[in-house]
Protein backbone atom coordinates (compact mmCIF):
# COMPACT_ATOMS: atom_id res chain seq x y z
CA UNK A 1 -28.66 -35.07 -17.63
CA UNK A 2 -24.63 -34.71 -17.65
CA UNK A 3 -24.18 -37.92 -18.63
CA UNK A 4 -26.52 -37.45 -21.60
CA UNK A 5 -25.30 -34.36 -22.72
CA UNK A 6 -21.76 -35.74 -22.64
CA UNK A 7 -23.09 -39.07 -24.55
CA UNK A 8 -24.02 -36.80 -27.49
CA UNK A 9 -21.51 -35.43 -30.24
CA UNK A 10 -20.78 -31.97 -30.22
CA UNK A 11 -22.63 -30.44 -33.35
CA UNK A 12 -21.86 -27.06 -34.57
CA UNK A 13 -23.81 -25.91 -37.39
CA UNK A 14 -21.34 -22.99 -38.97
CA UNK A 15 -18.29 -25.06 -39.08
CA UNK A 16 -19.32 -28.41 -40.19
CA UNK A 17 -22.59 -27.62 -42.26
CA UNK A 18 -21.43 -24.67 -43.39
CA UNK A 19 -17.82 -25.17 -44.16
CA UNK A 20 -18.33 -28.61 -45.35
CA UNK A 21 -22.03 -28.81 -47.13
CA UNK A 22 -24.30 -31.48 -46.96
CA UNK A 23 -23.15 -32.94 -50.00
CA UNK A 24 -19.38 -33.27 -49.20
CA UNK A 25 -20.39 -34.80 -46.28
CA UNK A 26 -22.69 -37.17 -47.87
CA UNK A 27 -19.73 -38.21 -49.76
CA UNK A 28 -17.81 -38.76 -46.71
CA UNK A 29 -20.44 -41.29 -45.40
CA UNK A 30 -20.74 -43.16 -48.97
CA UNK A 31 -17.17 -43.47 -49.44
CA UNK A 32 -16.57 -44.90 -45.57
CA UNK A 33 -19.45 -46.74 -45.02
CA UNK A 34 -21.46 -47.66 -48.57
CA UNK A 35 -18.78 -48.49 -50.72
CA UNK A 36 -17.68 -50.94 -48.38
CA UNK A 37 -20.60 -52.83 -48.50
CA UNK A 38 -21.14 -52.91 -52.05
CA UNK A 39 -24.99 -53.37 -51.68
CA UNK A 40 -28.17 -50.05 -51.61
CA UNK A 41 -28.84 -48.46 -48.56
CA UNK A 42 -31.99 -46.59 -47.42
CA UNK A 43 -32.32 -43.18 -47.20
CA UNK A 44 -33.46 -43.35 -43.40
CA UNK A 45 -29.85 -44.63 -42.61
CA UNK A 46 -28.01 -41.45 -45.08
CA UNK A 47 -30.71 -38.77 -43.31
CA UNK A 48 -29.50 -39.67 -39.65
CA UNK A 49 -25.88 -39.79 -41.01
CA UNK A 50 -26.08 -36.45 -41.81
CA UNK A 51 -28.09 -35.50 -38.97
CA UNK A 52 -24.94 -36.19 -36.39
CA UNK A 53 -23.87 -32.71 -38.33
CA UNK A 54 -27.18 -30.52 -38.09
CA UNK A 55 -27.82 -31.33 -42.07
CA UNK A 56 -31.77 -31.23 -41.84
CA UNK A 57 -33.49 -33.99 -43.54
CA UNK A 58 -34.52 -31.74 -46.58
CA UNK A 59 -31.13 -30.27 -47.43
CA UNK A 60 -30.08 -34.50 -47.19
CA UNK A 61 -32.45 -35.20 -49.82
CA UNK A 62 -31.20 -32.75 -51.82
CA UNK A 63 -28.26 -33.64 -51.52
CA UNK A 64 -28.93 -37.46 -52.57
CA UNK A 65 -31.10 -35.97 -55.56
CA UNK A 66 -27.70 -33.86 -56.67
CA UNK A 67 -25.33 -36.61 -56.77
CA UNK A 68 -27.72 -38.71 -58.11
CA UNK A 69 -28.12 -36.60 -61.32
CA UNK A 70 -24.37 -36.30 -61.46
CA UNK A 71 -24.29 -39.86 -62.24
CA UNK A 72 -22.85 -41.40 -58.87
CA UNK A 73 -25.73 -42.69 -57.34
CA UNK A 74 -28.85 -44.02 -58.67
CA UNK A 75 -31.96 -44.59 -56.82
CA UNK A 76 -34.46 -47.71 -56.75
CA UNK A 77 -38.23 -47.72 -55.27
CA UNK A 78 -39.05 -50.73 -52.27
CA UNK A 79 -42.58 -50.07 -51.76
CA UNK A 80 -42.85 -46.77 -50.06
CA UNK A 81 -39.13 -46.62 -49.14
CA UNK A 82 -36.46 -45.70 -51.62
CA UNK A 83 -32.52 -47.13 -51.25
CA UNK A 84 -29.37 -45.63 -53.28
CA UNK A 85 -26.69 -47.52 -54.54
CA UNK A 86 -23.17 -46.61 -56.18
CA UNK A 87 -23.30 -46.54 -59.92
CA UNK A 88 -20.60 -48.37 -61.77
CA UNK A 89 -18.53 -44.37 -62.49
CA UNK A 90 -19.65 -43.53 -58.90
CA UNK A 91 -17.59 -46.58 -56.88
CA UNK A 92 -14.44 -46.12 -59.40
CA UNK A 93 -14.38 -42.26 -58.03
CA UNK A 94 -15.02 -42.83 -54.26
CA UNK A 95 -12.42 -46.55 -54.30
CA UNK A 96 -9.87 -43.95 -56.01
CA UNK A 97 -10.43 -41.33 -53.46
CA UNK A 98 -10.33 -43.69 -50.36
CA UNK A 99 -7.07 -45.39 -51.61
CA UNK A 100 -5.89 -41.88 -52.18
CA UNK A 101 -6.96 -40.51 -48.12
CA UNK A 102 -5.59 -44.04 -46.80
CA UNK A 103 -2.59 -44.25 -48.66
CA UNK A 104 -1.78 -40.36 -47.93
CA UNK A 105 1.68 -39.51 -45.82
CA UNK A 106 2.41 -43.46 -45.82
CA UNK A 107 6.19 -44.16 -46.93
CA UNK A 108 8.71 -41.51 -47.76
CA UNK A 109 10.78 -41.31 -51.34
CA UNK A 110 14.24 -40.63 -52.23
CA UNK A 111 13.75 -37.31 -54.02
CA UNK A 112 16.88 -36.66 -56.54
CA UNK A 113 16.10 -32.99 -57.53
CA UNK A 114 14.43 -33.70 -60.18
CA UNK A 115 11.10 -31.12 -61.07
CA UNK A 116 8.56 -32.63 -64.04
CA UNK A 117 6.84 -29.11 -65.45
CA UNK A 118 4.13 -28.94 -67.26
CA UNK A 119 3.03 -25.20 -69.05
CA UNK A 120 -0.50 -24.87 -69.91
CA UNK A 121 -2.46 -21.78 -70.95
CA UNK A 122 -5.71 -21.26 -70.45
CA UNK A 123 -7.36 -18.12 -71.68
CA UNK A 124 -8.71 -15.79 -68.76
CA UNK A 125 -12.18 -16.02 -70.22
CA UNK A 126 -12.27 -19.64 -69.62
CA UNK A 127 -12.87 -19.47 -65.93
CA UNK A 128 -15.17 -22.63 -65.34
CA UNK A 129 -11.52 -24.35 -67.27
CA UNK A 130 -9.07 -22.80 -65.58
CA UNK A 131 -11.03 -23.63 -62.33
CA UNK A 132 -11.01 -27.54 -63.23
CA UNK A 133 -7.58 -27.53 -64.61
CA UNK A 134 -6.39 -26.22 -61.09
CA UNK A 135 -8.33 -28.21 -59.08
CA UNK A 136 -7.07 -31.25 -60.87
CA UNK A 137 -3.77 -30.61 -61.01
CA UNK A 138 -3.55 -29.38 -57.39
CA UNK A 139 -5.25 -32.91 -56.32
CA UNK A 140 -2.24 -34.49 -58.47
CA UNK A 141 0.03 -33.09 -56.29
CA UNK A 142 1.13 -29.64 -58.67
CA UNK A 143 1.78 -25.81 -57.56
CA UNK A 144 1.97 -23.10 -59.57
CA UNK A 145 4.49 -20.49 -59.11
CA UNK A 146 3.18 -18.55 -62.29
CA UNK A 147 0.23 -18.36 -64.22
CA UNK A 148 0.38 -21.38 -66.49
CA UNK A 149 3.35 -22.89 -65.08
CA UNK A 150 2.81 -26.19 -62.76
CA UNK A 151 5.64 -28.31 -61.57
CA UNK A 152 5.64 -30.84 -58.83
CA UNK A 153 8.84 -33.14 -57.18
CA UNK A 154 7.58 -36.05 -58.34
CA UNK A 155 8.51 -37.04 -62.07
CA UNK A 156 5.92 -39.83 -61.64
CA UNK A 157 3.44 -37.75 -62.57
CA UNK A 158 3.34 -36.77 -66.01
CA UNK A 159 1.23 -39.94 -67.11
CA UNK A 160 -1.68 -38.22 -64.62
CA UNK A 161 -1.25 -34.92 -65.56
CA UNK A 162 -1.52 -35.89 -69.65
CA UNK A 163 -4.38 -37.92 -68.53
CA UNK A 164 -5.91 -34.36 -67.01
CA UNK A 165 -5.14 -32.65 -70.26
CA UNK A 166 -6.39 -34.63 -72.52
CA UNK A 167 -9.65 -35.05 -70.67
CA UNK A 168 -10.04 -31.07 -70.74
CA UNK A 169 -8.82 -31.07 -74.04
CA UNK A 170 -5.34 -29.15 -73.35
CA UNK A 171 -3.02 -31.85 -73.88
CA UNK A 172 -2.24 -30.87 -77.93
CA UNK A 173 -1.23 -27.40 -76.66
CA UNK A 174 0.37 -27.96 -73.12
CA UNK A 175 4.33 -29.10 -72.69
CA UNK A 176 6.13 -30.91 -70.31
CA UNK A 177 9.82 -31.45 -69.23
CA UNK A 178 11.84 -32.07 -66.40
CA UNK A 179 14.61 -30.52 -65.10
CA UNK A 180 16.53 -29.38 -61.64
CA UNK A 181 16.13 -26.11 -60.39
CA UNK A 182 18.97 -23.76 -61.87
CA UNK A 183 21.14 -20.93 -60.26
CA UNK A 184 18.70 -18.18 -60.98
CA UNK A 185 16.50 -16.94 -57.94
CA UNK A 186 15.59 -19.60 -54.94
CA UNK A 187 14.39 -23.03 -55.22
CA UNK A 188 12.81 -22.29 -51.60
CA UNK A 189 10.73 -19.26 -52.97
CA UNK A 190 9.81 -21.12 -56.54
CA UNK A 191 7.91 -23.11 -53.78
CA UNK A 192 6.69 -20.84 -51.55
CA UNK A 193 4.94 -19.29 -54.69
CA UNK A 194 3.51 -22.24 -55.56
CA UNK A 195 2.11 -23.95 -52.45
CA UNK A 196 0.53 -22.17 -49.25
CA UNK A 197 2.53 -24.58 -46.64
CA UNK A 198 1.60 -21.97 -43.74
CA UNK A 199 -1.70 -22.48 -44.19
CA UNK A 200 -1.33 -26.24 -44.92
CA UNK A 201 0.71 -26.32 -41.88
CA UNK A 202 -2.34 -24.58 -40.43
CA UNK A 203 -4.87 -26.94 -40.93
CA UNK A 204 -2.54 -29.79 -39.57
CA UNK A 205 -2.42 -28.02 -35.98
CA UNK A 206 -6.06 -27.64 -36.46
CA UNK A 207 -6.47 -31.13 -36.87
CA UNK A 208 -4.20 -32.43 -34.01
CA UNK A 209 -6.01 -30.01 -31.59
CA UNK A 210 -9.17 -31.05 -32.64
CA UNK A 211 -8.66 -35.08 -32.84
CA UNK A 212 -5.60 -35.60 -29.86
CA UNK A 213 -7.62 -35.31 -26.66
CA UNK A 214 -10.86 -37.00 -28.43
CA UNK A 215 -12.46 -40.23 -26.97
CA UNK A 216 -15.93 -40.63 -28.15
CA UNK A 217 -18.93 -43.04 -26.45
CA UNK A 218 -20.00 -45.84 -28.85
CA UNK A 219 -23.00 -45.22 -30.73
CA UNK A 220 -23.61 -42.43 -32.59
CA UNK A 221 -20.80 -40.08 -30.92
CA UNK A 222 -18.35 -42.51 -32.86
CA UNK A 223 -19.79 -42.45 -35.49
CA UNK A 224 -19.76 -38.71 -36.12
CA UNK A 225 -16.71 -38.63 -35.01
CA UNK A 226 -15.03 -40.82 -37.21
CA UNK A 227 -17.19 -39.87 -39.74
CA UNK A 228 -15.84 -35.85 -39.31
CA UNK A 229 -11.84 -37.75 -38.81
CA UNK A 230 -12.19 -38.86 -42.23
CA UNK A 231 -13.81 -35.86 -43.61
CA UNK A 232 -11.09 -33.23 -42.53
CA UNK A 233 -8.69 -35.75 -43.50
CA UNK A 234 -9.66 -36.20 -47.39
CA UNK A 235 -8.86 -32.44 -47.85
CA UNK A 236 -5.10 -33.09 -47.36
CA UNK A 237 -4.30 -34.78 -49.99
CA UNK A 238 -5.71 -31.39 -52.25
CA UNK A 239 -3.64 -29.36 -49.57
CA UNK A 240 -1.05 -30.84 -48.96
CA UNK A 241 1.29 -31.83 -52.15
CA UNK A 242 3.43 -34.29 -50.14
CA UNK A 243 6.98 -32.16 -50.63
CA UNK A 244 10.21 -34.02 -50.09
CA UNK A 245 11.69 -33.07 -46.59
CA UNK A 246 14.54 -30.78 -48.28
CA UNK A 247 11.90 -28.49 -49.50
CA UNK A 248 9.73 -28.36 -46.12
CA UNK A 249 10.09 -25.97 -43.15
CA UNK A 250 11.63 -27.39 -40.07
CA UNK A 251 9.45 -29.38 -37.62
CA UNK A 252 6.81 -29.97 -40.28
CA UNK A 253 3.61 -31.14 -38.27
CA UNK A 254 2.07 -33.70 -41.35
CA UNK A 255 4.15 -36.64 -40.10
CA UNK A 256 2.46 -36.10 -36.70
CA UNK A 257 -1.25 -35.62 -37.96
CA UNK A 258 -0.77 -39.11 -40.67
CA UNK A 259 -0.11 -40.77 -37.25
CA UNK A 260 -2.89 -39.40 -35.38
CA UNK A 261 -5.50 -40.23 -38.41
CA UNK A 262 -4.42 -43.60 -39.27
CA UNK A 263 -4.15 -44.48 -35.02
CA UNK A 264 -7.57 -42.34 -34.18
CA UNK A 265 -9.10 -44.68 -37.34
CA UNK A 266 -7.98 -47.86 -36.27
CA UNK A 267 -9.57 -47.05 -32.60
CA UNK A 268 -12.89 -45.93 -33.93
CA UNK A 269 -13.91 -48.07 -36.73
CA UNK A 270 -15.02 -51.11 -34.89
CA UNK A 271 -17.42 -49.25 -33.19
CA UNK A 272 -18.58 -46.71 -35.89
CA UNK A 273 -19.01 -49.51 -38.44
CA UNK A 274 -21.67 -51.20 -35.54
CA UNK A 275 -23.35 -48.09 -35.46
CA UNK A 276 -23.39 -47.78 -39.31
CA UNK A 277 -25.13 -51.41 -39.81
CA UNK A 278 -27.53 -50.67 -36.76
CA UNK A 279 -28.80 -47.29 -38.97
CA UNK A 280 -28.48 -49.34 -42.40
CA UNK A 281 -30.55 -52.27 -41.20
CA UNK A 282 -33.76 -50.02 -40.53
């Protein structure tokens, strides 16, 4: 019975189901395991995916249903059985994403002082806007010190940020510039105000704690836990806006938790990808 028990992955229903929903999670397993294959797979194998994390099978359905209407999956009849695939808009989003998790933290610039800003103002009464114009710019790596006022180290930027704008139709009214931080007020509270790096230093100490001292079974225990690795790991590149090293606080725990991800994935994949193909080839 001991050895069973310690065979199976720890699931606990208020942190990963109800932190992370069904659908975030579903994109999790599409992004790590389906758009590698490039090829449908049945809804059996998504079901028991999401199982591993207490989603029952009728908030997993939903789930498919949901993204399928959003346009990044599209469903296909086999008889009695039905299989999803990745539509055409729905690969281009998750290959962006994965090359933006996998490519997090790697390699360090030269930062030369130089901020790119970009002002944009959007009316109060626009929430649902101001919503997506945050959430976008805060996955490009920008903070916001003041309302309508986003800058971020990295000059590189701008072409993703007009890109942004002009898809939420801002760009005509927004401005940009760069420019080094003058002698008025602190360059160390500008960014203080404009990212929460406690908290994102937070989460990293989460994440070491949870992942350090973890050595899952084959099976299905590997495959939930690589499964929640990558998971907790695609929020960091939101969270985190990759600072230079001038503008962090000393002994900065992100270097620390890129190692443990990238070595905890290269351990686990072998094993979790078996486990994948075994549920897929029901």
């Amino acid at each position: 019975m001991a050895k069973d028990a310690a065979a199976r992955p720890v699931v606990s229903r208020r942190r990963e189901v109800g932190d992370a929903s069904a659908r975030s999670l579903l994109m999790t397993v599409l992004g790590e395991y389906v758009l590698p294959r490039g090829r449908p797979v049945w809804t059996s194998a998504l079901v028991e995916a999401l199982a591993l994390f207490g989603v029952e099978e009728k908030s997993a359905r939903q789930s498919l249903a949901r993204t399928a209407a959003e346009g990044w999956l599209a469903s296909e009849r086999v008889g009695r059985r039905t299989r999803w695939a990745l539509t055409p808009p729905g690969r281009r989003l998750l290959t962006e994403g994965a090359q933006r998790i996998y490519d997090f933290g790697s390699g360090e610039r030269v930062w030369d002082g130089t901020w790119l800003v970009v002002l944009v103002s959007v009316p109060e009464a626009k929430r649902d806007l101001r919503h997506r114009v945050r959430t976008r710019l805060s996955w490009a790596g920008f903070g916001s010190p003041e309302p309508g006022v986003w800058i971020t180290p990295r000059a590189d930027r701008e072409a993703e940020a007009l890109g942004v704008l002009k898809e939420l139709g801002l760009a005509d009214d927004a401005m940009s510039f760069t420019a080094t931080y003058g002698a008025v007020g602190s360059e160390a509270a500008m960014v203080a105000r404009a990212w929460d790096l406690s908290g994102v230093e937070d989460r990293y100490e989460a994440f070491i704690d949870e992942f350090t001292g973890l050595h899952p079974a084959d099976g299905d225990p590997v495959l939930h836990s690589l499964t929640l690795l990558v998971h907790e790991w695609r929020r960091f590149p939101f969270l985190d806006p990759r600072l230079p090293p001038k503008l962090l606080p000393a002994g900065w725990s992100g270097a620390r938790a890129t190692e443990l991800f990238h070595g905890r994935h290269a351990e686990w994949t072998t094993a979790a990808q078996r486990r994948w193909d075994e549920l897929a080839a029901d």
